[in-house]
Protein backbone atom coordinates (compact mmCIF):
# COMPACT_ATOMS: atom_id res chain seq x y z
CA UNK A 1 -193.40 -10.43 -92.24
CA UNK A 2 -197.09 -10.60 -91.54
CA UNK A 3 -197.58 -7.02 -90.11
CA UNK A 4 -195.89 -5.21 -92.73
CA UNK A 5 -198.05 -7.88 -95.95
CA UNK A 6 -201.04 -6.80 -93.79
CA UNK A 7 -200.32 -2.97 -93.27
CA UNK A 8 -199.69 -2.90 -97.45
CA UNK A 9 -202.98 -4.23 -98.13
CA UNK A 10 -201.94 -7.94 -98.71
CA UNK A 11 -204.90 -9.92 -98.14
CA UNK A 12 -202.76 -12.97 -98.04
CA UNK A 13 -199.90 -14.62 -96.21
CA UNK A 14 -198.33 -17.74 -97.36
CA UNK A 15 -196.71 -19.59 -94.57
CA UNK A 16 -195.85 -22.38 -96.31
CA UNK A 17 -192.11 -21.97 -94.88
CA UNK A 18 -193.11 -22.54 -91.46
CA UNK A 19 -192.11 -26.57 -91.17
CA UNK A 20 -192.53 -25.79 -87.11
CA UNK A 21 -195.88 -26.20 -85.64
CA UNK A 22 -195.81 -24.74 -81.91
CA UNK A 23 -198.39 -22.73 -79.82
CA UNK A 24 -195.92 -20.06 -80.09
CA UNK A 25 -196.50 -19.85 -84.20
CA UNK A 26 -200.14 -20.01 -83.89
CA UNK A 27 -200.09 -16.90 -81.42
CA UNK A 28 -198.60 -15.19 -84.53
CA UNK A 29 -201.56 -16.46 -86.74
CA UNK A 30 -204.03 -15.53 -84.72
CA UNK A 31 -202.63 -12.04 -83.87
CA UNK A 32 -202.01 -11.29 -87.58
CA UNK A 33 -205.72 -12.21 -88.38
CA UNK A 34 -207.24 -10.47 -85.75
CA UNK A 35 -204.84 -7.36 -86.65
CA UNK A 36 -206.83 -8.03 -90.33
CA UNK A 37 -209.88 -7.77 -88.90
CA UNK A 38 -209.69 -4.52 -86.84
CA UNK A 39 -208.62 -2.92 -90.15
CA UNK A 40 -212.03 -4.18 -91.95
CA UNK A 41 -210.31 -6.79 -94.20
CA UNK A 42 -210.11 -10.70 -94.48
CA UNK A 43 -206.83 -12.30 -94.35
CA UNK A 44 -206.23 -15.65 -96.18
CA UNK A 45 -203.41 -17.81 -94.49
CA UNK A 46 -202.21 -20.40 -97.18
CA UNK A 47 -199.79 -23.14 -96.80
CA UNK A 48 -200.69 -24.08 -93.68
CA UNK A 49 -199.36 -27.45 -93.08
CA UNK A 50 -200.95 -30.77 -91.05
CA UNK A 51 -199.64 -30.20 -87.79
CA UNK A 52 -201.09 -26.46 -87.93
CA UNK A 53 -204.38 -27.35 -88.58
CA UNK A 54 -204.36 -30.06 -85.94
CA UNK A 55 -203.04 -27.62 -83.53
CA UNK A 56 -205.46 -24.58 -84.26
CA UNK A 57 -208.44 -27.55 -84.29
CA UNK A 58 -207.25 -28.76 -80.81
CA UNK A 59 -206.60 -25.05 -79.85
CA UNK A 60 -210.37 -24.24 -81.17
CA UNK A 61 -208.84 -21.30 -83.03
CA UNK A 62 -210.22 -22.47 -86.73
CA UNK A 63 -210.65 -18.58 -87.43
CA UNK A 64 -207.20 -18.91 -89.30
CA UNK A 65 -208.54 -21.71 -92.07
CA UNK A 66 -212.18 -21.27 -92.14
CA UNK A 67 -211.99 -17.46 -91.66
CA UNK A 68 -214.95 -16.91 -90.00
CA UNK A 69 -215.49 -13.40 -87.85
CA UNK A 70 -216.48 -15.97 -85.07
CA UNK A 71 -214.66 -19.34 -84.93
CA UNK A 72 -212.39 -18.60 -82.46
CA UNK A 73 -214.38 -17.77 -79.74
């Protein structure tokens, strides 16, 4: 899903869907921004629910709400 939104030009994913938080999901996240970014274009994730943003806070991976170049490093 997020590959082929970002390879059209879709500058953002709702993930809304996604009741399931795991470390496995936020993999996906991360990889689907960072694929965004080594094409030169900002990807909003929207929908994100609670337990995601706990997890990606925890995980110090807050490139995937803020959107910052650097906030996951």
């Amino acid at each position: 899903m997020g590959i082929s939104a970002i390879d059209q030009g879709e500058s953002t994913i709702d993930v809304s869907a996604w009741t399931q938080a795991s470390s496995a999901h936020l993999a996906v996240l991360v990889f689907w921004w960072q694929l965004a970014r080594k094409s030169d274009r900002k990807l909003t994730l929207t929908g994100l629910n609670p337990t995601f943003k706990t997890l990606a806070e925890l995980g110090g991976v807050t490139c995937i709400e803020t959107g910052e170049c650097d906030a996951s490093h």
